[in-house]
C-alpha atoms as a PDB file:
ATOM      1  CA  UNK A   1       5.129  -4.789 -22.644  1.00  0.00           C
ATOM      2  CA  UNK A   2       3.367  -3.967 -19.441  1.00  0.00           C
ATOM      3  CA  UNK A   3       0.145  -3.299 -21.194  1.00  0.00           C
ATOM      4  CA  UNK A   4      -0.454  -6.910 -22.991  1.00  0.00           C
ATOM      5  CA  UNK A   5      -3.197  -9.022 -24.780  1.00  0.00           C
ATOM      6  CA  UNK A   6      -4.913 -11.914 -23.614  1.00  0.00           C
ATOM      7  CA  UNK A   7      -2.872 -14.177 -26.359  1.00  0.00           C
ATOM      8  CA  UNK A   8       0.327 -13.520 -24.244  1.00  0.00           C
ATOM      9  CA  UNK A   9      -0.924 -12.996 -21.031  1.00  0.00           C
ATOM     10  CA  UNK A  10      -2.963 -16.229 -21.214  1.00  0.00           C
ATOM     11  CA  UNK A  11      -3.618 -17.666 -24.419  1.00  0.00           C
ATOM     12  CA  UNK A  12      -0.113 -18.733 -25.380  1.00  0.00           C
ATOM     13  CA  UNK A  13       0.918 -20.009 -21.602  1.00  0.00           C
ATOM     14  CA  UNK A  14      -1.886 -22.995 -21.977  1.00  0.00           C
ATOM     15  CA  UNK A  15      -3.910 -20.494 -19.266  1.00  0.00           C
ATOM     16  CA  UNK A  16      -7.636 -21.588 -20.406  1.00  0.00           C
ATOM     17  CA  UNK A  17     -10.565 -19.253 -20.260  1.00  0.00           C
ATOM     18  CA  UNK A  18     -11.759 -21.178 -16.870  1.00  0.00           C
ATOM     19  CA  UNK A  19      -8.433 -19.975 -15.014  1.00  0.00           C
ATOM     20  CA  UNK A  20      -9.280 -17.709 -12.217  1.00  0.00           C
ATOM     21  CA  UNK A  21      -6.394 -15.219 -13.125  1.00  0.00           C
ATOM     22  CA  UNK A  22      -8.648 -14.479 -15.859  1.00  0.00           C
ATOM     23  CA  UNK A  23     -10.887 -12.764 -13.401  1.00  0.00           C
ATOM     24  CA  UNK A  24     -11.038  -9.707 -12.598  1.00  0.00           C
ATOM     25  CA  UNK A  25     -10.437 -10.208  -9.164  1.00  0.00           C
ATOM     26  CA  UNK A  26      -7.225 -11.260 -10.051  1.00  0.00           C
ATOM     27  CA  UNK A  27      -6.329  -9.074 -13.259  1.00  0.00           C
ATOM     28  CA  UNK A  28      -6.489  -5.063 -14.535  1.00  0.00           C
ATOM     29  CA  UNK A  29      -8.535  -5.081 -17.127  1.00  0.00           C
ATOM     30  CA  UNK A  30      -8.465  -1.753 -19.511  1.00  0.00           C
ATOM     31  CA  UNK A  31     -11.481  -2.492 -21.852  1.00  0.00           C
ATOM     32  CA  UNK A  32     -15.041  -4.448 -20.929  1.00  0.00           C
ATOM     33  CA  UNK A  33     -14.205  -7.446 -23.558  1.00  0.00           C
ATOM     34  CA  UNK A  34     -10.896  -8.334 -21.489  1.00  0.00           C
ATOM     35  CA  UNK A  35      -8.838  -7.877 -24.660  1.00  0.00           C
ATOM     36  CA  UNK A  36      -5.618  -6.151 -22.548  1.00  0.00           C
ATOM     37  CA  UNK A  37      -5.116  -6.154 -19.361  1.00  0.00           C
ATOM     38  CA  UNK A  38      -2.305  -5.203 -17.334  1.00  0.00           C
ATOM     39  CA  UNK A  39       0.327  -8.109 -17.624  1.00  0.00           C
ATOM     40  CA  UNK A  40       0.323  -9.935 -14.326  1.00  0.00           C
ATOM     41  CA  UNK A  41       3.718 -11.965 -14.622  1.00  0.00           C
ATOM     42  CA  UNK A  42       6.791 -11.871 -17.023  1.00  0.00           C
ATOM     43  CA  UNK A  43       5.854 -14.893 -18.642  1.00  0.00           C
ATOM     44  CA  UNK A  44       3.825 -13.290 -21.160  1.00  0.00           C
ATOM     45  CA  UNK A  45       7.589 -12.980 -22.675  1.00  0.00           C
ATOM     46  CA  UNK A  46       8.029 -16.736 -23.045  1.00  0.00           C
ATOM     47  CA  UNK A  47       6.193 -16.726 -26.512  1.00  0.00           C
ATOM     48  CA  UNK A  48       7.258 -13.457 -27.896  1.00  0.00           C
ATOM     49  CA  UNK A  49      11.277 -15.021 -27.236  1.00  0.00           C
ATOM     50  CA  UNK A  50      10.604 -17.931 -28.766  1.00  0.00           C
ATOM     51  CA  UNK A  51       8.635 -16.182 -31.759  1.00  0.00           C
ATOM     52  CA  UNK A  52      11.549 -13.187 -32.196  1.00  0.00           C
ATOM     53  CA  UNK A  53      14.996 -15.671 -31.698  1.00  0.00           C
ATOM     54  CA  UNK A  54      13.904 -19.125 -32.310  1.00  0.00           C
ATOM     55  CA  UNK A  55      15.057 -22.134 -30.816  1.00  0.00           C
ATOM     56  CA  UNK A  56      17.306 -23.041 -28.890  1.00  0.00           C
ATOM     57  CA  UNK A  57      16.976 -20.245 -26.765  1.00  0.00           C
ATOM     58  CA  UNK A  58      18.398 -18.792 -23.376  1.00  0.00           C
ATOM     59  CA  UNK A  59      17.144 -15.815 -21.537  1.00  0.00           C
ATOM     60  CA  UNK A  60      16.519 -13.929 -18.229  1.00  0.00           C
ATOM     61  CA  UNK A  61      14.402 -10.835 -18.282  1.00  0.00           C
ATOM     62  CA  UNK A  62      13.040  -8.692 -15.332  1.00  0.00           C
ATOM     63  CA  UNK A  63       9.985  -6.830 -15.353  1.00  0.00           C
ATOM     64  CA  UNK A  64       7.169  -5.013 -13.804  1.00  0.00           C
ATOM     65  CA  UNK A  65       3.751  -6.712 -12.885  1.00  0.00           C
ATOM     66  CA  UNK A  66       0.493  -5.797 -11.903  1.00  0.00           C
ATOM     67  CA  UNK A  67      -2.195  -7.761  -9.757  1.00  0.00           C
ATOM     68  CA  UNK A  68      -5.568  -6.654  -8.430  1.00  0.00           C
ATOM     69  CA  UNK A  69      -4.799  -8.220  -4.530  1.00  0.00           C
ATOM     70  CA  UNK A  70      -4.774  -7.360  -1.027  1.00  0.00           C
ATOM     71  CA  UNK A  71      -1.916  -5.421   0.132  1.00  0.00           C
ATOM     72  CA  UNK A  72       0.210  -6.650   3.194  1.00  0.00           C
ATOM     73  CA  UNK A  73       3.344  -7.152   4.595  1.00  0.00           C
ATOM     74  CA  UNK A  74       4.495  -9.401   1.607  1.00  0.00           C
ATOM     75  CA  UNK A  75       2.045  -8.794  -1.234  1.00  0.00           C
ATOM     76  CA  UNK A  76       1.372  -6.143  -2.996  1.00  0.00           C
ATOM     77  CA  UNK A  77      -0.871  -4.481  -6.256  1.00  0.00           C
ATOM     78  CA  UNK A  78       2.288  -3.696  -8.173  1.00  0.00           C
ATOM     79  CA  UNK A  79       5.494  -5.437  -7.789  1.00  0.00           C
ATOM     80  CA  UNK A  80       8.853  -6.502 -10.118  1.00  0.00           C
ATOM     81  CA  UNK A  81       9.366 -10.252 -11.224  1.00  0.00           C
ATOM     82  CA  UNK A  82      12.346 -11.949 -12.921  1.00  0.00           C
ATOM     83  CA  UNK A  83      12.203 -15.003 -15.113  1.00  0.00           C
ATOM     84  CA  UNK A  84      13.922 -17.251 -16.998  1.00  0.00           C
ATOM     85  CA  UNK A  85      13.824 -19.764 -19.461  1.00  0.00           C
ATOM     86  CA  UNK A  86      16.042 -22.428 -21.207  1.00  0.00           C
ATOM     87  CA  UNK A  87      14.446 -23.833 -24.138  1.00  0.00           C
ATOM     88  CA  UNK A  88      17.060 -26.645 -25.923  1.00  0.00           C
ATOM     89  CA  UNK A  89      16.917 -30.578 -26.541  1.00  0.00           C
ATOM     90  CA  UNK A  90      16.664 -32.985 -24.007  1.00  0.00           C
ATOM     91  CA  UNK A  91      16.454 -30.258 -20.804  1.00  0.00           C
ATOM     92  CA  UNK A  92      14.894 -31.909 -17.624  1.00  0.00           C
ATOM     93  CA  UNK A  93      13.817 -31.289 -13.875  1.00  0.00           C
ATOM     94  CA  UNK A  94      17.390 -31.889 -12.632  1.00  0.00           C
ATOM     95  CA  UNK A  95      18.459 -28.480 -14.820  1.00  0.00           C
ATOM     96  CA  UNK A  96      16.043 -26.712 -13.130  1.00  0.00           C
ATOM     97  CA  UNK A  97      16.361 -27.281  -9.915  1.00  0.00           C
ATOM     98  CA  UNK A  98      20.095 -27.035 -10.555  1.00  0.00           C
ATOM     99  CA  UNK A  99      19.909 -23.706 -12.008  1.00  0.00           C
ATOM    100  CA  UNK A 100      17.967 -22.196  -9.438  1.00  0.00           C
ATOM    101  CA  UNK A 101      19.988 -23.339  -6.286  1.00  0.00           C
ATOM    102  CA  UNK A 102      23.158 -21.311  -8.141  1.00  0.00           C
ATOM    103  CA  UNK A 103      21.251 -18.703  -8.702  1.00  0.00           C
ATOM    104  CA  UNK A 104      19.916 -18.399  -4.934  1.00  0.00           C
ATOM    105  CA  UNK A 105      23.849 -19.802  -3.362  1.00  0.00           C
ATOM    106  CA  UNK A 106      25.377 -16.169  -5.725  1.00  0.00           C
ATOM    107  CA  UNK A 107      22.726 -14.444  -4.450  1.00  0.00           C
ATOM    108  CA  UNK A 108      22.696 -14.470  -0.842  1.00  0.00           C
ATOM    109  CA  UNK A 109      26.556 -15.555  -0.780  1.00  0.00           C
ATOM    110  CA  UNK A 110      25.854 -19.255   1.267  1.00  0.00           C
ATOM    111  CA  UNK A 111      24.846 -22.485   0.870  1.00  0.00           C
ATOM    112  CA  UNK A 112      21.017 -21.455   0.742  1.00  0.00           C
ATOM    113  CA  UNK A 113      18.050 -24.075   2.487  1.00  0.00           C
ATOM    114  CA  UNK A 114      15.455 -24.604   0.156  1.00  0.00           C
ATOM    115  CA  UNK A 115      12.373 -26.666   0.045  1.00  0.00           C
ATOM    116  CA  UNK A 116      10.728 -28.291  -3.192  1.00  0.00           C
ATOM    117  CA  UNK A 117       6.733 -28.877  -2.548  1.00  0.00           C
ATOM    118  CA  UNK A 118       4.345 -29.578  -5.773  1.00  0.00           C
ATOM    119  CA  UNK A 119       3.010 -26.925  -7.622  1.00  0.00           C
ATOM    120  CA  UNK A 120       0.674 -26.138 -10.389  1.00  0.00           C
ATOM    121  CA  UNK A 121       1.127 -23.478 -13.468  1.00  0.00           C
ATOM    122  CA  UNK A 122      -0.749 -23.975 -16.667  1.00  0.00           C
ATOM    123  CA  UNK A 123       2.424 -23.351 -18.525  1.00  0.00           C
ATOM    124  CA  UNK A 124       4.825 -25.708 -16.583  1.00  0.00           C
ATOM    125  CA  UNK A 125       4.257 -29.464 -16.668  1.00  0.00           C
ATOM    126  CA  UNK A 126       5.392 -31.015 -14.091  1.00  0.00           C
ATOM    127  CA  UNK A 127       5.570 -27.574 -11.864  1.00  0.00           C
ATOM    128  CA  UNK A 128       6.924 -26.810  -8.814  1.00  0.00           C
ATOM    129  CA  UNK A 129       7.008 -24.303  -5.872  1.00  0.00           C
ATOM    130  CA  UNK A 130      10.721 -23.558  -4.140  1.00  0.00           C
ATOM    131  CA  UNK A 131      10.999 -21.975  -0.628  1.00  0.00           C
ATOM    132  CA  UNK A 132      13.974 -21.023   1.155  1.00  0.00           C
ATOM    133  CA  UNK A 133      14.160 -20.354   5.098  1.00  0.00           C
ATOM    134  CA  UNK A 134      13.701 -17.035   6.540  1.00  0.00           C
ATOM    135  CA  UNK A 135      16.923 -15.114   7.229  1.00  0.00           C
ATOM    136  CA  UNK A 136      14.732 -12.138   8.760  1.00  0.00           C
ATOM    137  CA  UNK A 137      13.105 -13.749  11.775  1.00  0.00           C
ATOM    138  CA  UNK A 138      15.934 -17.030  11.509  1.00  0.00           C
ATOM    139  CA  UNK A 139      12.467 -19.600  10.789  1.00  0.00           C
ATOM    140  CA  UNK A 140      11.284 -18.517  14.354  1.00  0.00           C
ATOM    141  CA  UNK A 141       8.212 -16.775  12.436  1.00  0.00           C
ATOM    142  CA  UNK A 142       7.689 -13.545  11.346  1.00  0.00           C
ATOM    143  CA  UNK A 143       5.168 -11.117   9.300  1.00  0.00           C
ATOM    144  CA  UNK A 144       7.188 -12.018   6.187  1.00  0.00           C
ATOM    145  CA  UNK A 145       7.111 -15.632   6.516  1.00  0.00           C
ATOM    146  CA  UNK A 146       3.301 -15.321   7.784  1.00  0.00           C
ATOM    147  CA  UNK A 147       4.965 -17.254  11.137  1.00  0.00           C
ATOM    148  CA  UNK A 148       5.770 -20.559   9.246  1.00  0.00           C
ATOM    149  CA  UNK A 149       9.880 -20.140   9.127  1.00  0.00           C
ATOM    150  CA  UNK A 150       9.779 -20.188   5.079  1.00  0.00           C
ATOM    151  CA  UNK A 151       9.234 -17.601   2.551  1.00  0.00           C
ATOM    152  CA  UNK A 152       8.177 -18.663  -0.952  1.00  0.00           C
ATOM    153  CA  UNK A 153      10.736 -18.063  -3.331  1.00  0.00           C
ATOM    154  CA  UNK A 154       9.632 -19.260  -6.708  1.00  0.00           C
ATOM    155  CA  UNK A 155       7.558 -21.039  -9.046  1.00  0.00           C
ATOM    156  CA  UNK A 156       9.066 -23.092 -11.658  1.00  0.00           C
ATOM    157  CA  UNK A 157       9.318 -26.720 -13.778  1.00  0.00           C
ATOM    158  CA  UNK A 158       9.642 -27.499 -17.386  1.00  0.00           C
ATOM    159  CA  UNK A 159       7.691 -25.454 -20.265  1.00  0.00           C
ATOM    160  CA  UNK A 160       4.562 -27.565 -21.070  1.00  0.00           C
ATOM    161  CA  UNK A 161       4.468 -28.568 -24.418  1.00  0.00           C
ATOM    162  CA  UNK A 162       1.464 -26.571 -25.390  1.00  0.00           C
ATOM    163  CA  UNK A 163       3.615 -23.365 -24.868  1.00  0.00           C
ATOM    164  CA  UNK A 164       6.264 -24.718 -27.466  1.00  0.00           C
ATOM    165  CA  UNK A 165       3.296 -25.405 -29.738  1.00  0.00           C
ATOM    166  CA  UNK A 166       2.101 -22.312 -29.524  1.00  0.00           C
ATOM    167  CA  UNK A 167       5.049 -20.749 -30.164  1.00  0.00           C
ATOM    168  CA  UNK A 168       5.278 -22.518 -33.011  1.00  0.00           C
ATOM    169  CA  UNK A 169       7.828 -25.119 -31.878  1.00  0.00           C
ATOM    170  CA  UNK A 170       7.472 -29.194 -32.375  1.00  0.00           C
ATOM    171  CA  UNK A 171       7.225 -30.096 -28.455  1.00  0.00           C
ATOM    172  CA  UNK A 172       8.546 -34.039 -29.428  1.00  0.00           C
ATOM    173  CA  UNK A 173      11.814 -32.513 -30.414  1.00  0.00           C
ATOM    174  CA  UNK A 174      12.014 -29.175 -28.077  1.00  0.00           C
ATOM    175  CA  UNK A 175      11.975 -29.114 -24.066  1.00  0.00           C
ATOM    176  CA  UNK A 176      12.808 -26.324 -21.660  1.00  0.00           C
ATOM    177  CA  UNK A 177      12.663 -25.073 -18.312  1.00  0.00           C
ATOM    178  CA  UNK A 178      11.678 -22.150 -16.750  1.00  0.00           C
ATOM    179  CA  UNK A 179      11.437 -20.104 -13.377  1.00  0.00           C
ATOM    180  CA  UNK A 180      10.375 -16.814 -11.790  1.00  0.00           C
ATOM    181  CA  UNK A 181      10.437 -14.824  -8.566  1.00  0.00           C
ATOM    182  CA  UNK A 182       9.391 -11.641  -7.408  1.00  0.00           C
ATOM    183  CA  UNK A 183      12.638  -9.113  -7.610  1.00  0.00           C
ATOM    184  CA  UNK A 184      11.625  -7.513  -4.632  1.00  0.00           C
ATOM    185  CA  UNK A 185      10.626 -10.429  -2.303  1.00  0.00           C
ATOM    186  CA  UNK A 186      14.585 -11.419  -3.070  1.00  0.00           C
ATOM    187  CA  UNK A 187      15.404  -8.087  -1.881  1.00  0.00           C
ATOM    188  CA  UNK A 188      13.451  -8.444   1.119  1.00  0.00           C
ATOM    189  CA  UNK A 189      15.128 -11.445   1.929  1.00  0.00           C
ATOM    190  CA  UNK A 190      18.710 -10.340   1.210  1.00  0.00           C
ATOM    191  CA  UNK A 191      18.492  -6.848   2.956  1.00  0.00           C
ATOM    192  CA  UNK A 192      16.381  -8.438   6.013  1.00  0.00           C
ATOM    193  CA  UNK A 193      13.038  -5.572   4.581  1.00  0.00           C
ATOM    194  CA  UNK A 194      10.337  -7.065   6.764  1.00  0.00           C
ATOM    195  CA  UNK A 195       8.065  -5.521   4.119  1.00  0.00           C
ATOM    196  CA  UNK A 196       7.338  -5.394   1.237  1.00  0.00           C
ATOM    197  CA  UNK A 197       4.981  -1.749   1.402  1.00  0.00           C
ATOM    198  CA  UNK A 198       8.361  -0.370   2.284  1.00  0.00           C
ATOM    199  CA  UNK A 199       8.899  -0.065  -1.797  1.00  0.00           C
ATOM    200  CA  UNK A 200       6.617   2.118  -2.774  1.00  0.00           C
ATOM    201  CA  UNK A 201       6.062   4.441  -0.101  1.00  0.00           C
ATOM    202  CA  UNK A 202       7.978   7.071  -0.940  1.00  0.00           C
ATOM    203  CA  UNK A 203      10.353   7.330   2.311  1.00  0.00           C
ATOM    204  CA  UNK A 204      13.431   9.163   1.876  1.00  0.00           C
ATOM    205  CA  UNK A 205      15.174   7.800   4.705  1.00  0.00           C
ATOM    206  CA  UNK A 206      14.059   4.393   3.096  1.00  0.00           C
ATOM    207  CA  UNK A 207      15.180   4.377  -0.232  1.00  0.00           C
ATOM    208  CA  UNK A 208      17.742   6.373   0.443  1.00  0.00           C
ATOM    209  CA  UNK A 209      20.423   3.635   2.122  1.00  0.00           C
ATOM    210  CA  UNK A 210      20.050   1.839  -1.691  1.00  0.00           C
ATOM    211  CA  UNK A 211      21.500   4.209  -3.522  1.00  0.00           C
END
């Protein structure tokens, strides 16, 4: 669901009241008493999997998101994320990383270069952050990469136990991983798009080379 409560939104991915995607700075809210809001990520599907098909469970699923931000040359107010999430017994960090570097080699057809660098998520514990080099400006710097050679690619690490628990899940006997990245950064990267407003303006001559 685009339009989502707070339980799955924030509630059930260990996001605490405190959290400053709460705000509404950082979220649409629809009502004053910040009951729904306009889901901003695809991981308000993690519980609602695990509640519908149980465990162990395996699943990618792409979606539509919606943040209240500044609008540049690689952000933007309404965008489309993937995800996905592996929850089984005994998964670790090597999975994750593993899965994610096949995913990005099929992608872009080559041996990608990716970075690691230590990340936070409320609903990942321990969390990560993956870049990969710019293939638009070659890492010379660019709008895209904000001039630093490396576009940021992903967030990921292994499903903290408080989501399992809240699924409904013991977290001694259940671990997972799981990952997201904006759908249309990925194109940006693939089809050298140096950005990302490109998407939704309505240009013919734009959109019309995908079809």
């Amino acid at each position: 669901p685009e339009l989502e409560s707070k339980f799955f939104n924030f509630d059930a991915l260990n996001i605490p009241p405190s959290h400053p995607a709460r705000e509404a700075q950082d979220t649409f809210y629809i009502d004053d008493d910040k009951d729904w809001c306009m889901r901003s990520h695809v991981s308000n599907m993690q519980s609602r999997l695990m509640e519908k098909y149980g465990l162990p469970l395996k699943a990618a699923y792409p979606g539509r998101c919606f943040r209240n931000e500044a609008v540049d040359a690689s952000h933007d107010h309404t965008f489309d994320q993937f995800e996905a999430i592996v929850v089984d017994k005994g998964i670790n960090i090597g999975h994750c990383v593993g899965v994610i570097e096949e995913l990005l080699n099929g992608l872009y057809e080559q041996e990608v270069e990716v970075r690691v660098r230590p990340g936070y998520f409320p609903f990942t514990e321990p969390s990560f952050e993956m870049d990969i080099s710019c293939v638009i400006c070659e890492t010379e710097g660019c709008s895209v990469c904000e001039n630093t050679g490396w576009v940021e690619m992903l967030g990921a690490g292994l499903v903290h136990p408080n989501v399992i628990e809240k699924a409904g899940y013991d977290s001694e006997k259940w671990s997972g991983l799981a990952f997201g990245m904006g759908l249309t950064r990925l194109a940006m990267i693939k089809y050298g798009i140096e950005d990302i407003r490109h998407f939704h303006s309505g240009n013919l001559s734009f959109l019309s080379q995908f079809q």
